[in-house]
Protein backbone atom coordinates (compact mmCIF):
# COMPACT_ATOMS: atom_id res chain seq x y z
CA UNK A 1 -10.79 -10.56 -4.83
CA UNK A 2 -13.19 -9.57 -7.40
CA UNK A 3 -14.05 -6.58 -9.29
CA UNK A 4 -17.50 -6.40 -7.13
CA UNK A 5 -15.54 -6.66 -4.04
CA UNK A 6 -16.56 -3.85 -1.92
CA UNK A 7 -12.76 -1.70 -0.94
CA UNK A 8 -12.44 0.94 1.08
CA UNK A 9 -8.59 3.03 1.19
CA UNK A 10 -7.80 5.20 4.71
CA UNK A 11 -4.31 6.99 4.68
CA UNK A 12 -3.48 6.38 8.57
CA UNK A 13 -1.21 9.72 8.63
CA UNK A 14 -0.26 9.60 12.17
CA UNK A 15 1.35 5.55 11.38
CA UNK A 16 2.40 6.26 8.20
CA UNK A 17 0.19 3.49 6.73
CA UNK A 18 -2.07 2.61 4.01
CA UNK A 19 -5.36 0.58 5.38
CA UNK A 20 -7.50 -0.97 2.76
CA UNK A 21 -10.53 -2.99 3.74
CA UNK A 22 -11.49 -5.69 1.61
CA UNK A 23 -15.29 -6.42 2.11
CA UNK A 24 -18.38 -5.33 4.26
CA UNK A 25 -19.20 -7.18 7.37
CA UNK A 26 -15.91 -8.89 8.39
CA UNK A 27 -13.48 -7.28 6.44
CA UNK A 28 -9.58 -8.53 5.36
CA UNK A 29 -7.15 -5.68 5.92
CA UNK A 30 -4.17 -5.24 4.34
CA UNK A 31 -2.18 -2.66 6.06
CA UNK A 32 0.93 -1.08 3.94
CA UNK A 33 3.65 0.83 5.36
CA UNK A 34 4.14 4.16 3.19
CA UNK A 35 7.59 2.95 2.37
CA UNK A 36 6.39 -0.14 0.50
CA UNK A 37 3.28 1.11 -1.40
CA UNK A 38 5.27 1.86 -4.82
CA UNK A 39 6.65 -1.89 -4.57
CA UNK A 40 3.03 -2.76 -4.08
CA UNK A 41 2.05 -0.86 -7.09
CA UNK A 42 4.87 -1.93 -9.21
CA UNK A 43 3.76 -5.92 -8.04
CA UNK A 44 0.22 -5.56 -9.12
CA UNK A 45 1.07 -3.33 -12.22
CA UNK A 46 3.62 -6.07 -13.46
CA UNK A 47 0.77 -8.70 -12.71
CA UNK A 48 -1.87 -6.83 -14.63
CA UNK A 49 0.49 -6.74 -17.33
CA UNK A 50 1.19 -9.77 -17.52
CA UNK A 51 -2.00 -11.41 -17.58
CA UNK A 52 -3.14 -9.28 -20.58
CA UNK A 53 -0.48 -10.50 -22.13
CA UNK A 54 -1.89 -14.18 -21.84
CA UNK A 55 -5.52 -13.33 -22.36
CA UNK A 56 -7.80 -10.08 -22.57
CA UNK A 57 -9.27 -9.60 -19.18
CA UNK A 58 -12.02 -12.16 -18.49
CA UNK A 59 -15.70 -10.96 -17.41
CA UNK A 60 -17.65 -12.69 -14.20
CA UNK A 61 -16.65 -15.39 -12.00
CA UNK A 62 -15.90 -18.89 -13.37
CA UNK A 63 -16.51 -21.86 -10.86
CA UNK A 64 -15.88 -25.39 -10.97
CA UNK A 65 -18.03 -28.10 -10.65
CA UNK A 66 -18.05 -31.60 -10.50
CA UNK A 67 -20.97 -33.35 -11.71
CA UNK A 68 -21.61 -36.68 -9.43
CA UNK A 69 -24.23 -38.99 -10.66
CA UNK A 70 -26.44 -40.91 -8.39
CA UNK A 71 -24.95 -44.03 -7.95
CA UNK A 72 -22.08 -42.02 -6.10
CA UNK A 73 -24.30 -40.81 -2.68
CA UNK A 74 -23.66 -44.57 -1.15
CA UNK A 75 -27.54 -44.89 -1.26
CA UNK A 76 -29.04 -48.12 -2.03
């Protein structure tokens, strides 16, 4: 998940669940029972906490990649 992931929250009252959509077109949904969303809370809280403990919060995306040269396609 990143921080320009769209999110969308719906209380589902009559199940007493939590939905939260994660993205546009084909969504991931996490669906949390009303019993378990401090335990949730308290999970990411004490993850957020601990990672600005280790480093101020970064900005962007950071990606890896491997640089090949041109002898590596298998191409003569």
């Amino acid at each position: 998940m990143t921080a320009d992931l769209p999110m969308r929250v719906e209380p589902l009252v009559f199940a007493g669940r939590v939905e939260v959509r994660f993205g546009n077109a084909f969504p991931a949904v996490l669906l949390v029972d009303h019993a378990a969303l401090p335990r949730l809370v308290r999970g990411l809280t004490e993850g957020q906490a601990a990672l600005e403990k280790v480093a101020p919060p970064a900005t962007g995306r950071h990606v890896l990649v491997e640089e090949v040269g041109d002898d590596a396609t298998g191409e003569d």
